[in-house]
Protein backbone atom coordinates (compact mmCIF):
# COMPACT_ATOMS: atom_id res chain seq x y z
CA UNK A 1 -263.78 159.55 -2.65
CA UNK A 2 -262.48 162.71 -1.32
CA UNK A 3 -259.76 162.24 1.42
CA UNK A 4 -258.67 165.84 2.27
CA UNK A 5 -261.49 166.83 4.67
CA UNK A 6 -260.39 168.96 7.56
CA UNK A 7 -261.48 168.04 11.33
CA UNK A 8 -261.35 171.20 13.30
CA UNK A 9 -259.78 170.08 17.09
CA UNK A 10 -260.69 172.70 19.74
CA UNK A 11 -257.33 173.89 21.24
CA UNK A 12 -258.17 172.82 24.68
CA UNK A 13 -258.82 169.14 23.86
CA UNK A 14 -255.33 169.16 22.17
CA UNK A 15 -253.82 170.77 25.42
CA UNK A 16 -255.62 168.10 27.44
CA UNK A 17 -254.36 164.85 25.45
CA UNK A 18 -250.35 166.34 25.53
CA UNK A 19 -250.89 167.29 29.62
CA UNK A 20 -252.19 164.02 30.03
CA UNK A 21 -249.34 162.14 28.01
CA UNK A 22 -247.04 164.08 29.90
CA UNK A 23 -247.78 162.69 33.53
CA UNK A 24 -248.09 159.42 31.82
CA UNK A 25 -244.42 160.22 30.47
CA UNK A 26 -243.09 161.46 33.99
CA UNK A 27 -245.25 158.33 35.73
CA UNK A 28 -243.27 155.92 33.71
CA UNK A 29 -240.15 157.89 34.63
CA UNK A 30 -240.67 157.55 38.10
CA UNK A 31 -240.93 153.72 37.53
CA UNK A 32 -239.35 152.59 41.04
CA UNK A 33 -235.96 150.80 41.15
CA UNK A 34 -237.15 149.47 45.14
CA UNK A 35 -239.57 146.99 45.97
CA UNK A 36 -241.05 148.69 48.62
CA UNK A 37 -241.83 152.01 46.40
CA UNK A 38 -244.14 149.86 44.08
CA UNK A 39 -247.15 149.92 45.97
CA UNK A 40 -247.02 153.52 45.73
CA UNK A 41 -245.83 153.96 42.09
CA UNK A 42 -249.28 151.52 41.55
CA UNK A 43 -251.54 153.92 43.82
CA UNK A 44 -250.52 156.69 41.54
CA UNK A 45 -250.76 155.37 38.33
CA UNK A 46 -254.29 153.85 38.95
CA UNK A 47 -255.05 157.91 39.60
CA UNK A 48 -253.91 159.19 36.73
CA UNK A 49 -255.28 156.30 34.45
CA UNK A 50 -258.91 157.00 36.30
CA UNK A 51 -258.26 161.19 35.76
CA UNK A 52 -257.43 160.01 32.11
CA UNK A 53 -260.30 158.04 31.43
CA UNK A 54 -262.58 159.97 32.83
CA UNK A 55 -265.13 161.73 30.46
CA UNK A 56 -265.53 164.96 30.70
CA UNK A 57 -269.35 166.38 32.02
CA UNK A 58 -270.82 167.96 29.42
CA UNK A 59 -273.09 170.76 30.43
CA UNK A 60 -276.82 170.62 29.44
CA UNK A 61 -277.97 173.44 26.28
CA UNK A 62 -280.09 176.15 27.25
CA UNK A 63 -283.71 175.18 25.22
CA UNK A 64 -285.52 178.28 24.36
């Protein structure tokens, strides 16, 4: 069984999972100490959890 296979990750789809744990970071940072902000803090987060979870289009190949 051979264990030291190498997975190439594109650069970009790194770049996009740190971005994207970085507002999730600065969300949880921004966790409101007021009541009243909470409805807010919840509109936001359900926007970046939706941008997160999103899939990405991917773009039909050219047949030839």
């Amino acid at each position: 069984m051979e264990t030291n296979k190498k997975v190439k990750i594109p650069h970009e789809a790194i770049a996009r999972v740190i971005r994207e744990h970085a507002e999730m970071v600065r969300l949880l940072e921004a966790f409101p100490s007021e009541i009243e902000e909470i409805n807010a803090w919840i509109k936001k987060k359900k926007q970046i959890v939706e941008k997160v979870t999103k899939k990405p289009a991917i773009p039909p190949k050219d047949k030839k």
